[in-house]
C-alpha atoms as a PDB file:
ATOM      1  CA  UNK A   1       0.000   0.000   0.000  1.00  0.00           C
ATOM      2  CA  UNK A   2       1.324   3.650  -1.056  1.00  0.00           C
ATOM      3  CA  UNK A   3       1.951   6.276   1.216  1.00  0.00           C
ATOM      4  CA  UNK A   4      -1.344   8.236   2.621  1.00  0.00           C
ATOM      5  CA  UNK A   5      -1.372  11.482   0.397  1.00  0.00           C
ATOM      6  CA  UNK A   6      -2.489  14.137   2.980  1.00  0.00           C
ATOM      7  CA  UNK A   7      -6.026  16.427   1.569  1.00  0.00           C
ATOM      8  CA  UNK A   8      -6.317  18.318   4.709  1.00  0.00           C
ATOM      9  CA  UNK A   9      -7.446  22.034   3.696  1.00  0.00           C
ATOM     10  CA  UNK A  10      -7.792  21.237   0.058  1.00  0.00           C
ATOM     11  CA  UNK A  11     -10.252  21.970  -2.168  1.00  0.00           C
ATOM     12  CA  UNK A  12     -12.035  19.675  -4.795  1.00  0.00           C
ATOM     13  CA  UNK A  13     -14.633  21.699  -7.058  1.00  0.00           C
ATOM     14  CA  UNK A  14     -17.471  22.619  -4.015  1.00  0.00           C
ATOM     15  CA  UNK A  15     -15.326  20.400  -1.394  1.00  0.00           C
ATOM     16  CA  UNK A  16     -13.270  21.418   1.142  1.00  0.00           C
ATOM     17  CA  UNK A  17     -11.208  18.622   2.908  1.00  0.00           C
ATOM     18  CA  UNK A  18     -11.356  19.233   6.854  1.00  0.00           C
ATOM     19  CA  UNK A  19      -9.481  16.307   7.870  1.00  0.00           C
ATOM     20  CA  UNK A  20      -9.131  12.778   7.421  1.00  0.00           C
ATOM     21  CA  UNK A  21     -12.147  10.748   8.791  1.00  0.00           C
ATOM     22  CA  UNK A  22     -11.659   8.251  11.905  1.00  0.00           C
ATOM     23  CA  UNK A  23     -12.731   4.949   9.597  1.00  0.00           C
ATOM     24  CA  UNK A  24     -11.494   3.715   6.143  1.00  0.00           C
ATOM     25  CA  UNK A  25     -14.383   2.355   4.136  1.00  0.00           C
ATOM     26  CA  UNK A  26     -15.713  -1.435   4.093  1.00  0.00           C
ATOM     27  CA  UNK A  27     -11.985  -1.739   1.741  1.00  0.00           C
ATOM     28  CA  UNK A  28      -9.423  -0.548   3.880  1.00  0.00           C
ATOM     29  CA  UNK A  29      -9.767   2.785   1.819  1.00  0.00           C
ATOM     30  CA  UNK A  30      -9.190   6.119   3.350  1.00  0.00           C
ATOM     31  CA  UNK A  31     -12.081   8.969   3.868  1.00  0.00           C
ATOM     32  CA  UNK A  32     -11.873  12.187   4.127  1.00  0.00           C
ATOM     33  CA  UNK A  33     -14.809  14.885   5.808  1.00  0.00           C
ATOM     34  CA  UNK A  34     -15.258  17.331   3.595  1.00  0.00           C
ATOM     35  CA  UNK A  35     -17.601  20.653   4.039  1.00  0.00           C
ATOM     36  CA  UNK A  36     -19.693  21.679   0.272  1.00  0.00           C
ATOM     37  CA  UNK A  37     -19.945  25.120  -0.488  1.00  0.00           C
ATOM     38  CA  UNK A  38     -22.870  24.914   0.214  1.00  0.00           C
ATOM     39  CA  UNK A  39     -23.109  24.534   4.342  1.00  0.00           C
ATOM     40  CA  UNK A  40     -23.281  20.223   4.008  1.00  0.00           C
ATOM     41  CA  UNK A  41     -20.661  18.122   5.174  1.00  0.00           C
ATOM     42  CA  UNK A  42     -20.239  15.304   4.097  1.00  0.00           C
ATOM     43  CA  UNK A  43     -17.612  12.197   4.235  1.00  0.00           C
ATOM     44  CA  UNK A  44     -15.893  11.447   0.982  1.00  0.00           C
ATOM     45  CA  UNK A  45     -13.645   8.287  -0.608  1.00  0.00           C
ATOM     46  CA  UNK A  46      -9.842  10.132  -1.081  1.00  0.00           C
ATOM     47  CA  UNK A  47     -10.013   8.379  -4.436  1.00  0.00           C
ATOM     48  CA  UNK A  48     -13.561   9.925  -5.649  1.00  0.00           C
ATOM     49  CA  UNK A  49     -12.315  13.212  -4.616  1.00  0.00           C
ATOM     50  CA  UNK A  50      -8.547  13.128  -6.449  1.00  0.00           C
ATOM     51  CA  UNK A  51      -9.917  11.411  -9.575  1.00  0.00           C
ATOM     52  CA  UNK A  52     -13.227  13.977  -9.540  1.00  0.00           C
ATOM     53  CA  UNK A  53     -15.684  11.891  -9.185  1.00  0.00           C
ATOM     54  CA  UNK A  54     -16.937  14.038  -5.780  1.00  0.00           C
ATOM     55  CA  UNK A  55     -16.957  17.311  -6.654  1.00  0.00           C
ATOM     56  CA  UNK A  56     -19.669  18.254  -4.487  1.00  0.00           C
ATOM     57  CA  UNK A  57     -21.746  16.685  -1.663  1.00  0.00           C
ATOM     58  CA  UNK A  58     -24.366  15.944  -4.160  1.00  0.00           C
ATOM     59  CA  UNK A  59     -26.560  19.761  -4.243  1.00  0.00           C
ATOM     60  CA  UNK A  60     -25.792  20.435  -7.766  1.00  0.00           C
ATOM     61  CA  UNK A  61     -27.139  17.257  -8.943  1.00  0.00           C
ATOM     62  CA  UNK A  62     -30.109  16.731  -6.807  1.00  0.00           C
ATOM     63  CA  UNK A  63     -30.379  20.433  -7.866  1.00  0.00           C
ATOM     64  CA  UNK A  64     -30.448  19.392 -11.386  1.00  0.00           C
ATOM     65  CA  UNK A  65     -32.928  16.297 -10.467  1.00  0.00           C
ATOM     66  CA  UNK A  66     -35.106  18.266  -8.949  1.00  0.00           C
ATOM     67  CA  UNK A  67     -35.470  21.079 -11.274  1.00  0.00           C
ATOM     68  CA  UNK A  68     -36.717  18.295 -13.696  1.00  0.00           C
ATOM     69  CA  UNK A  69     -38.669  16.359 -11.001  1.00  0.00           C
ATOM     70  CA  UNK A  70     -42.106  16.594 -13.566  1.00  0.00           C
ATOM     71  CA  UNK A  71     -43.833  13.012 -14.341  1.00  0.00           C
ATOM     72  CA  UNK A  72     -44.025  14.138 -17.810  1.00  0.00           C
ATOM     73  CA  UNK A  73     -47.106  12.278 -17.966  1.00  0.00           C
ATOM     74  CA  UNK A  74     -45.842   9.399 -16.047  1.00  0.00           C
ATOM     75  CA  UNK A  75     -48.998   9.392 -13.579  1.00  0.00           C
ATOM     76  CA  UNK A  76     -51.601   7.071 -13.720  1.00  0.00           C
ATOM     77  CA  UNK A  77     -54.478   7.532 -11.497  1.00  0.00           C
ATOM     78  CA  UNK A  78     -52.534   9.435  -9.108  1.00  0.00           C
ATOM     79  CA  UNK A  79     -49.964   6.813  -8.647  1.00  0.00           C
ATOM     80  CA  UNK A  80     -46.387   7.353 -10.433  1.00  0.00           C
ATOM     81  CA  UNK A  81     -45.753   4.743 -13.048  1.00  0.00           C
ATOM     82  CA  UNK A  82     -42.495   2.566 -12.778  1.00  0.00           C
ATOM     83  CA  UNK A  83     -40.382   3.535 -15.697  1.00  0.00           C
ATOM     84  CA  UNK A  84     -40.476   6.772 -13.874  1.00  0.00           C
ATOM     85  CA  UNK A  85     -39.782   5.566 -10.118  1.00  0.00           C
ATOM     86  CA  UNK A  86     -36.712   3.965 -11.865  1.00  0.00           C
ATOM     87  CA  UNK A  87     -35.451   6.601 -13.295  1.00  0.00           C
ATOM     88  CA  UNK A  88     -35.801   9.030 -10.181  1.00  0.00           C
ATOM     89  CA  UNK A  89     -34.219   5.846  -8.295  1.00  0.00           C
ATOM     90  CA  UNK A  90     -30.911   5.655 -10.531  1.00  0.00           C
ATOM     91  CA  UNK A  91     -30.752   9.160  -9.536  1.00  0.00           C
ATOM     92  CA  UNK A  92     -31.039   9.484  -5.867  1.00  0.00           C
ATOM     93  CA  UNK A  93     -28.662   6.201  -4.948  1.00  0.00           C
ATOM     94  CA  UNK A  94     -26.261   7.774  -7.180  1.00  0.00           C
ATOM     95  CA  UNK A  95     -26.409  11.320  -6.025  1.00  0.00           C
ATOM     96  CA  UNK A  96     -27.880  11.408  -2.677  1.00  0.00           C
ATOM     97  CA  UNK A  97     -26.001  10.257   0.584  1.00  0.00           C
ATOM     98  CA  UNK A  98     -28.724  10.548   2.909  1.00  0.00           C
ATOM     99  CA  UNK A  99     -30.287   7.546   0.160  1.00  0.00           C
ATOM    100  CA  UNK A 100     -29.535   4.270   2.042  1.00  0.00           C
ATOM    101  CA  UNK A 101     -28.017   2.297  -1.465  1.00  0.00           C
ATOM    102  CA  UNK A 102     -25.847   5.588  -1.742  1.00  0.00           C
ATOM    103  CA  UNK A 103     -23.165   3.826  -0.013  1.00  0.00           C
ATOM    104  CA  UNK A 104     -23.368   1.143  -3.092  1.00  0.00           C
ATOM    105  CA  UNK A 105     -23.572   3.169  -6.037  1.00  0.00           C
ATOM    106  CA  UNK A 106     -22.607   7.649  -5.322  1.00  0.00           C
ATOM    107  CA  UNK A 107     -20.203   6.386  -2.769  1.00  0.00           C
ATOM    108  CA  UNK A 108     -18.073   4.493  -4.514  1.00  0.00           C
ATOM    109  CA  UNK A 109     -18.133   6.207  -7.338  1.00  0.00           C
ATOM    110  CA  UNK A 110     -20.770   4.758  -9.619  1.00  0.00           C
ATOM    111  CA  UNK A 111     -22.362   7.715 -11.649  1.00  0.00           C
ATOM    112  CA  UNK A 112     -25.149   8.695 -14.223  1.00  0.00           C
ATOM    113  CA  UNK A 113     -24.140  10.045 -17.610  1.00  0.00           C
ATOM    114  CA  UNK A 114     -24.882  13.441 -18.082  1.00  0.00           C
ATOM    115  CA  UNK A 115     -28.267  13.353 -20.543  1.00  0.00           C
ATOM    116  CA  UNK A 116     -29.662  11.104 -18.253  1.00  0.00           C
ATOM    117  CA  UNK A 117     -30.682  13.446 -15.483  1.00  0.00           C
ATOM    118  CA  UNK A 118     -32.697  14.503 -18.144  1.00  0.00           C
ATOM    119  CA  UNK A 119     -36.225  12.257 -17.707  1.00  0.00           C
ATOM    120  CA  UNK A 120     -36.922  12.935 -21.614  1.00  0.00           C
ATOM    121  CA  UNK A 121     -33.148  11.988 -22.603  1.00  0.00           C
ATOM    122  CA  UNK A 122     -33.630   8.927 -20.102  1.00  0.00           C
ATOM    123  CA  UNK A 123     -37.047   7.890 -21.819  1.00  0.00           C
ATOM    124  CA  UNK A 124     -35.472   8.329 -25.781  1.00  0.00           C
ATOM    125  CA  UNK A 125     -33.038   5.812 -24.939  1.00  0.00           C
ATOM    126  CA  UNK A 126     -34.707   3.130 -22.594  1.00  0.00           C
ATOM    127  CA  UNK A 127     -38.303   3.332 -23.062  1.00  0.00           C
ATOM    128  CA  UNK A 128     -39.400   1.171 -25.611  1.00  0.00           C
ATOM    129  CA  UNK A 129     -36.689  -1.370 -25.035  1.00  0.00           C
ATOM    130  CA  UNK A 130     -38.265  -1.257 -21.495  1.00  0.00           C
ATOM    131  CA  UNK A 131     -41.794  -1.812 -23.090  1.00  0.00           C
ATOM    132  CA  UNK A 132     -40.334  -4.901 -24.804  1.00  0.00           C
ATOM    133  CA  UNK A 133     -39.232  -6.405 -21.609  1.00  0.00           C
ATOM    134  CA  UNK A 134     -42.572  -5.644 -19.756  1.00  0.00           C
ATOM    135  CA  UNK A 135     -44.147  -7.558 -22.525  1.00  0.00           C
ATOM    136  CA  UNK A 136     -41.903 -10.683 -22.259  1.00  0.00           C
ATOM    137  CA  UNK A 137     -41.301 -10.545 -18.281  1.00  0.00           C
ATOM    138  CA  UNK A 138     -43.776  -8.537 -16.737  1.00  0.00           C
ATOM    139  CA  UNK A 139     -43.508  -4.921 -15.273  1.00  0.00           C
ATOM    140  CA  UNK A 140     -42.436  -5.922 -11.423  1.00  0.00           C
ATOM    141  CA  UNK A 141     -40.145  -8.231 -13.287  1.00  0.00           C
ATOM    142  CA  UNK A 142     -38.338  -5.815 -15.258  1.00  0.00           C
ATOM    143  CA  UNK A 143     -35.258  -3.453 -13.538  1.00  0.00           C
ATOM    144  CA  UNK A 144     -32.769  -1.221 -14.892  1.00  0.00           C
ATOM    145  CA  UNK A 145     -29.369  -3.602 -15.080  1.00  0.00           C
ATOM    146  CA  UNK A 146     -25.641  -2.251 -15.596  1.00  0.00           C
ATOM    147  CA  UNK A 147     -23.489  -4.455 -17.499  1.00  0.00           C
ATOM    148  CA  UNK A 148     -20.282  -3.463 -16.268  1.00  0.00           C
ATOM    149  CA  UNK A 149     -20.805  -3.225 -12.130  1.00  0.00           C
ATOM    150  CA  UNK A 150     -18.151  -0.916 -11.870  1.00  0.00           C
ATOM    151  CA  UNK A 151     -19.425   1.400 -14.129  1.00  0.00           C
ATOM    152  CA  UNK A 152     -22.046   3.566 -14.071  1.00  0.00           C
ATOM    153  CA  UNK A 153     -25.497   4.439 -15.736  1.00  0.00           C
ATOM    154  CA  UNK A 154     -25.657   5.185 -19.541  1.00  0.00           C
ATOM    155  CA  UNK A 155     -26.782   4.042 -23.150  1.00  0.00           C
ATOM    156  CA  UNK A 156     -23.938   1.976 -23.491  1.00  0.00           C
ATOM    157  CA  UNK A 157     -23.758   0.204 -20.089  1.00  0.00           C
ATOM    158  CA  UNK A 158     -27.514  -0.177 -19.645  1.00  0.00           C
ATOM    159  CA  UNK A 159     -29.965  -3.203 -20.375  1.00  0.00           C
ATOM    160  CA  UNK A 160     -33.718  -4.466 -18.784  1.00  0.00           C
ATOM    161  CA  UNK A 161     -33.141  -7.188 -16.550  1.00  0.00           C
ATOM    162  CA  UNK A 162     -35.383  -9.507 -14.537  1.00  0.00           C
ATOM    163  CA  UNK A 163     -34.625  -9.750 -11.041  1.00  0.00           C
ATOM    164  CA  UNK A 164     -33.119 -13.678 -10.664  1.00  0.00           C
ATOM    165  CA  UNK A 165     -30.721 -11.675 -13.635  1.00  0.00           C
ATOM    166  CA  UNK A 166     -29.592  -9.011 -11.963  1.00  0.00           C
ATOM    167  CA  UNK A 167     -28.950 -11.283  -8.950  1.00  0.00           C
ATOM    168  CA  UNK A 168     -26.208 -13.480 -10.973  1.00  0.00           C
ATOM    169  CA  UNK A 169     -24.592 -10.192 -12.092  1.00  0.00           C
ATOM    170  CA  UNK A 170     -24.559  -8.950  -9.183  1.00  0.00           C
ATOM    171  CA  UNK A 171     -20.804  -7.148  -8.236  1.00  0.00           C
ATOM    172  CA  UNK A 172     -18.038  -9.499  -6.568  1.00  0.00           C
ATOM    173  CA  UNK A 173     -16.667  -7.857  -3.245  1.00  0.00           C
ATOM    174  CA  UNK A 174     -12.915  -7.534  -3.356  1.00  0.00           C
ATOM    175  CA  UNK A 175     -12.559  -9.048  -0.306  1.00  0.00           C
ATOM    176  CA  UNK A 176     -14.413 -12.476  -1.644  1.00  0.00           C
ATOM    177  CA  UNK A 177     -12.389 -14.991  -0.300  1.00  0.00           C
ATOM    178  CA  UNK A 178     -13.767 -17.663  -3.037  1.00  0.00           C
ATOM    179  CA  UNK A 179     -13.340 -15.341  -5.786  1.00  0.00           C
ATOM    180  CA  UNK A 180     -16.468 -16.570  -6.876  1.00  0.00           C
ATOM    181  CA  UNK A 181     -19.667 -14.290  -6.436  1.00  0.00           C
ATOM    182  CA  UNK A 182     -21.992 -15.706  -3.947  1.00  0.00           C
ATOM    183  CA  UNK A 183     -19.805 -18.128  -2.030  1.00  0.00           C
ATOM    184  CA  UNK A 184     -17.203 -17.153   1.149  1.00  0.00           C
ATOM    185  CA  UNK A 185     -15.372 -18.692   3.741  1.00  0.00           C
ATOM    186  CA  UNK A 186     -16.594 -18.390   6.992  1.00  0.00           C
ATOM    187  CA  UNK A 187     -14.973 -18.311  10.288  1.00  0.00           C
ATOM    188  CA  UNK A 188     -15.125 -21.762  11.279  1.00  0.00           C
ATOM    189  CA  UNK A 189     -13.182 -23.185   7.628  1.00  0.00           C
ATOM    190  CA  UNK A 190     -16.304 -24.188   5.855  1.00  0.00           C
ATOM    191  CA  UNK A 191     -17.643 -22.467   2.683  1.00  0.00           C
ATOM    192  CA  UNK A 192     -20.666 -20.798   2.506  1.00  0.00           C
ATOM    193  CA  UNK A 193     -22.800 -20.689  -0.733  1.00  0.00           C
ATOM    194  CA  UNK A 194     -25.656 -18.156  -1.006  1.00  0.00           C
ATOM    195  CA  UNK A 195     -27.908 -17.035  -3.783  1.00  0.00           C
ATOM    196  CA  UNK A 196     -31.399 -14.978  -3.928  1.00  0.00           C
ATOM    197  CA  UNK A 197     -34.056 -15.785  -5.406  1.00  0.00           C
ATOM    198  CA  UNK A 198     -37.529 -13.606  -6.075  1.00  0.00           C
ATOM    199  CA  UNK A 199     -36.187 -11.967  -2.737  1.00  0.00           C
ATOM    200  CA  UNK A 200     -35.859 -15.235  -0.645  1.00  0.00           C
ATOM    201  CA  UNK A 201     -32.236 -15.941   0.138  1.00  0.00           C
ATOM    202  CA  UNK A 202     -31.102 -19.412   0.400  1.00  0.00           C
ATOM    203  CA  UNK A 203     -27.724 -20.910   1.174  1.00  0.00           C
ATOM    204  CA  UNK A 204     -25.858 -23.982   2.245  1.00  0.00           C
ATOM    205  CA  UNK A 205     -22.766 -24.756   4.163  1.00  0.00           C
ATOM    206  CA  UNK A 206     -19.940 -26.709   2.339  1.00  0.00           C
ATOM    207  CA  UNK A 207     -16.457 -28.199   3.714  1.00  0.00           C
ATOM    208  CA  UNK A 208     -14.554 -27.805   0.430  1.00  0.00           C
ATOM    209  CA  UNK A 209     -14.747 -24.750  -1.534  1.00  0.00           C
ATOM    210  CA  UNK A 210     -15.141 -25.988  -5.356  1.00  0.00           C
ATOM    211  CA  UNK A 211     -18.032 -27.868  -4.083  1.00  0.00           C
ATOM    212  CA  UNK A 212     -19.640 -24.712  -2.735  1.00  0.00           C
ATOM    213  CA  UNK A 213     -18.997 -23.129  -5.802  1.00  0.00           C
ATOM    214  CA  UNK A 214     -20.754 -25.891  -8.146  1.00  0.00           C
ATOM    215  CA  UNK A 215     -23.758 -25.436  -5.950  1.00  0.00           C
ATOM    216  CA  UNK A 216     -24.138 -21.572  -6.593  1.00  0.00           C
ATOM    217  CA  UNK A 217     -23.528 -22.529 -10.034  1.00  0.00           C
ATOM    218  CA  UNK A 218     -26.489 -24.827 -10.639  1.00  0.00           C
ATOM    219  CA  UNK A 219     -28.752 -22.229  -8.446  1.00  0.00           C
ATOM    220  CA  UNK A 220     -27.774 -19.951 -11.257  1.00  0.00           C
ATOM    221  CA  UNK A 221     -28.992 -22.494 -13.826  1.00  0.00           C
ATOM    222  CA  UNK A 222     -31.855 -22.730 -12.177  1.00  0.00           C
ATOM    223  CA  UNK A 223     -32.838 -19.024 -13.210  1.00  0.00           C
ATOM    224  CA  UNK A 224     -32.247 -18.336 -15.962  1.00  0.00           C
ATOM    225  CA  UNK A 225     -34.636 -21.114 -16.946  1.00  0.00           C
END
């Protein structure tokens, strides 16, 4: 591990480091609190904030979110349709830290593109692609899916996905012992094998680890039939 490059007292676009924070993140990485131009503070990834990626506690965006925040039609009998909530989803776990997935997705980094905090931009490129997978799966069935994990929401990275999907693409931990998505070691030396399912997780205790791994695998079988 490199040497701890010190931000104390400087400033990335509307951030101001303060000083370092007391924990490192879930990865051994280093935080930093930060005050926004704006009055927020707000605890930032060292990495987000040298590479850009936090330029602000989030104000601008939601700013931008909110300015747009019209159903453009998307209201049906006074309930908001779902393409919509999706789209206003993407955009809070992404932008606001007071969302609880923000940890998963604005935290570490994971973005939208720019035309997409745009509803009308948004609804040009997903919308009847999403009406195609509503037809085949069903609309409580169908979610917004990003192929790459570690990238974040736009044209090019973006599919429909059914839930049991989204579940076997779901991002590996770097600090997954089995290397394998949905299987660790646990404390005792045996392997444990999980997998969810329409929301229900299930899992199952191995003693050797490529065992443990074949059994996730033929979960994963299991849905995609």
């Amino acid at each position: 591990m490199g040497e701890l490059i010190d931000l104390t007292g400087k400033t990335f676009g509307k951030l101001t480091v303060l000083e370092r924070y007391k924990e490192n993140d879930k990865y051994g990485k280093p935080q930093w609190f930060c005050k926004c131009s704006c009055g927020t503070e707000t605890v930032v990834l060292g990495n987000n904030l040298r590479l850009g990626f936090s330029k602000s506690c989030g104000c601008e965006t939601r700013k931008r979110a909110s300015d747009s925040l019209t159903t453009h039609g998307f209201t049906k009998g006074g309930k908001i349709q779902r393409f919509y909530r999706i789209w206003a989803g993407m955009i809070q776990r992404c932008t606001n830290p007071n969302q609880p997935a923000f940890f998963y997705y604005g935290h570490r980094g994971i973005n939208v593109c720019e035309g997409w905090f745009n509803f009308e931009s948004f609804k040009n490129d997903m919308y009847d692609s999403y009406l195609n997978h509503v037809k085949e799966h069903g609309e409580k069935n169908t979610s917004i899916d990003r192929i790459d994990n570690d990238k974040g929401y736009s044209p090019d990275n973006c599919r429909w996905s059914t839930h049991n999907k989204q579940v076997i693409n779901t991002r590996k931990r770097k600090d997954n012992t089995s290397k394998y998505i949905g299987v660790s070691k646990l404390k005792d030396g045996t392997w444990e094998s999980f997998i969810r399912r329409d929301g229900v997780r299930k899992s199952k205790n191995f003693a050797d680890k490529e065992k443990a791994i074949r059994w996730r695998k033929n979960k994963e079988q299991e849905m995609t039939r």
